[in-house]
C-alpha atoms as a PDB file:
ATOM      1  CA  UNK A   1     109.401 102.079 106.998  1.00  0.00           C
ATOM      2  CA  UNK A   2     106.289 102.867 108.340  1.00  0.00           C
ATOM      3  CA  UNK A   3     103.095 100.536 107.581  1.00  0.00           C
ATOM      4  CA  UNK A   4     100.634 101.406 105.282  1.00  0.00           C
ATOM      5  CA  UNK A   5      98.069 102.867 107.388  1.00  0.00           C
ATOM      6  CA  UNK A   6     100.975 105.707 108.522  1.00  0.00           C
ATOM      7  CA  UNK A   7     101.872 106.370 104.907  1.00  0.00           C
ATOM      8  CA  UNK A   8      97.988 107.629 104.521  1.00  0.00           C
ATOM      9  CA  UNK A   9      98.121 109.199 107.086  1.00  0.00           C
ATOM     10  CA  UNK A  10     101.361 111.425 106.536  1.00  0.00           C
ATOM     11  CA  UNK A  11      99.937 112.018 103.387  1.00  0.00           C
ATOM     12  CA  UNK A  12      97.115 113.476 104.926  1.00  0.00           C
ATOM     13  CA  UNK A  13      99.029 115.710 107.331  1.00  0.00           C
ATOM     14  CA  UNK A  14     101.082 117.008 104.101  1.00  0.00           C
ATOM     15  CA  UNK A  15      97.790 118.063 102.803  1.00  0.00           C
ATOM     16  CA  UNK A  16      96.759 119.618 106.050  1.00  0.00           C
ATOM     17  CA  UNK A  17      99.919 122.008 106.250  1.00  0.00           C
ATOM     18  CA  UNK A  18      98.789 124.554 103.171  1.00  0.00           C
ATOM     19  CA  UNK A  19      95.648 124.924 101.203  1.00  0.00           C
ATOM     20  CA  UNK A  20      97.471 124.954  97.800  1.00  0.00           C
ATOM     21  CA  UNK A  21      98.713 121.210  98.407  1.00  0.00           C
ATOM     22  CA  UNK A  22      96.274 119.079  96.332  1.00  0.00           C
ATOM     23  CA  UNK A  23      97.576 115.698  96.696  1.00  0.00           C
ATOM     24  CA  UNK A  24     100.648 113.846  98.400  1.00  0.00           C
ATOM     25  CA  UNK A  25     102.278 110.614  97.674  1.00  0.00           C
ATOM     26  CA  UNK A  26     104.339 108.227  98.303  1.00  0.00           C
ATOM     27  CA  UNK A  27     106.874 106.028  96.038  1.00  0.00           C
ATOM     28  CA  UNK A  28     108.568 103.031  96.535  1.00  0.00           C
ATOM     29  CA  UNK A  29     112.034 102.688  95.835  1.00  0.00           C
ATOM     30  CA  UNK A  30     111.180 102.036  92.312  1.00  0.00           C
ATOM     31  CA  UNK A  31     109.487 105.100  91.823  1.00  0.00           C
ATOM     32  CA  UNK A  32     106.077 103.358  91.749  1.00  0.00           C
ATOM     33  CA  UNK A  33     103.058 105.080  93.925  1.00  0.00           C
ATOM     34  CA  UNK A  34     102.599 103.094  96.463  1.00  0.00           C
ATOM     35  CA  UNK A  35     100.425 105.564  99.132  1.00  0.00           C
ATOM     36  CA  UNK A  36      98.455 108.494  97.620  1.00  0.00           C
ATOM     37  CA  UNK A  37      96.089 111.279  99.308  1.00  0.00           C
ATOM     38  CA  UNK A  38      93.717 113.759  97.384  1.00  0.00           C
ATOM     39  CA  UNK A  39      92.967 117.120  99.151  1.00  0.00           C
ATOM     40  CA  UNK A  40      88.832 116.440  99.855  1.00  0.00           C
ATOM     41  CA  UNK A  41      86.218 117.537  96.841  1.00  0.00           C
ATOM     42  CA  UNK A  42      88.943 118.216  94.650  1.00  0.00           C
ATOM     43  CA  UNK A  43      90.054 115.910  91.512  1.00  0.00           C
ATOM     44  CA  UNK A  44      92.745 115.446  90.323  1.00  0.00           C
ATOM     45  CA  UNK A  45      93.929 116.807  87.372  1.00  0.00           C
ATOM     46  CA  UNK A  46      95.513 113.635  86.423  1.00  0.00           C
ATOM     47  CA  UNK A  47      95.318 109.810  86.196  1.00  0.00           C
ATOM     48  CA  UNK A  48      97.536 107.086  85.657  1.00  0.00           C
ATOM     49  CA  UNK A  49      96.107 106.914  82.629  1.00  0.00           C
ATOM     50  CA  UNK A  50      97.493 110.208  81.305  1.00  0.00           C
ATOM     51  CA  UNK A  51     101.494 110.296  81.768  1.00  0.00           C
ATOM     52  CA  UNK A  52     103.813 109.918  84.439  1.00  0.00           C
ATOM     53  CA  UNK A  53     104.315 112.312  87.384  1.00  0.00           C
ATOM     54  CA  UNK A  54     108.395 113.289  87.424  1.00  0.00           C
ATOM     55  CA  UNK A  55     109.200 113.144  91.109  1.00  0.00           C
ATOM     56  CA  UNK A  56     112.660 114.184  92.196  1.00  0.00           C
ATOM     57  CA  UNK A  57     114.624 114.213  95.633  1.00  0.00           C
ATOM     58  CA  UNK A  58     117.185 116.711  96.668  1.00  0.00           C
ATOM     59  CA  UNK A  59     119.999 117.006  99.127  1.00  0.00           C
ATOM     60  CA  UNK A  60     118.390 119.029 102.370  1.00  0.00           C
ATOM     61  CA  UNK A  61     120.946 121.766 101.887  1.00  0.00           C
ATOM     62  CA  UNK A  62     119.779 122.421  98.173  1.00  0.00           C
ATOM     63  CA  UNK A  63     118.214 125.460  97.095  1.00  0.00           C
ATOM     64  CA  UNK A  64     115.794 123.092  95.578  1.00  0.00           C
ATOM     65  CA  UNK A  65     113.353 126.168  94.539  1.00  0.00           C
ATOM     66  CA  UNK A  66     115.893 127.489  92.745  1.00  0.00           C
ATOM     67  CA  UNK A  67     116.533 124.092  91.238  1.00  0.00           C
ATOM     68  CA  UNK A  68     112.816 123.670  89.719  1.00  0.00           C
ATOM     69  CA  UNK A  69     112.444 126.781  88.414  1.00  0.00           C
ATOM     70  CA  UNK A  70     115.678 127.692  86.713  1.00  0.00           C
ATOM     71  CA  UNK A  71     116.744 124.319  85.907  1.00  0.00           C
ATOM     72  CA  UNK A  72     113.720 121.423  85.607  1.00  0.00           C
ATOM     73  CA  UNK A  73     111.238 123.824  84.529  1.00  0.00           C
ATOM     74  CA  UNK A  74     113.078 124.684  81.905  1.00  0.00           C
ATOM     75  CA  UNK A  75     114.002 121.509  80.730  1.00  0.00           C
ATOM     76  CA  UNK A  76     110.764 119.952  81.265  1.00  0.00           C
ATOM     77  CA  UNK A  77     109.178 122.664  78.903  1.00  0.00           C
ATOM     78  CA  UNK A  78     112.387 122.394  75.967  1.00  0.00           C
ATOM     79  CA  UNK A  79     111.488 118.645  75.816  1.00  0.00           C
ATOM     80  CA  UNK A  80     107.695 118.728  75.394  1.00  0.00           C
ATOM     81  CA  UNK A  81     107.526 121.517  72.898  1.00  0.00           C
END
């Protein structure tokens, strides 16, 4: 894995490749942030104070569009009404 410095730093490019990106992170294998990135003069709309950020991973074959927005959406919404 890269070192520390190159996490922030490929966070940063993330950022850089469309204006709606806000932030980008990194987990560990745990699931625990280790590397995060804000887009400049924003803030963000939450801290780890407020709840926990789902993160998921897909095959790179999925239709993982599809994915979020018929399936996790969904869900996401049935469980916190």
């Amino acid at each position: 894995m890269a070192a520390g410095a190159d996490l922030h730093d490929i966070c940063k490019k993330i950022i850089g490749l469309d204006d709606s990106i806000r932030f980008a992170g990194i987990p560990n294998k745990f699931g625990k942030q280790i590397v995060v990135e804000y887009r400049e003069g924003l803030e963000p709309f939450l801290t780890d104070q407020d709840y926990p950020i789902l993160m998921l991973s897909f095959e790179i074959e999925a239709d993982h569009e599809s994915i979020i927005l018929k399936k996790i959406i969904p869900f996401v919404k049935k469980e916190l009404i």
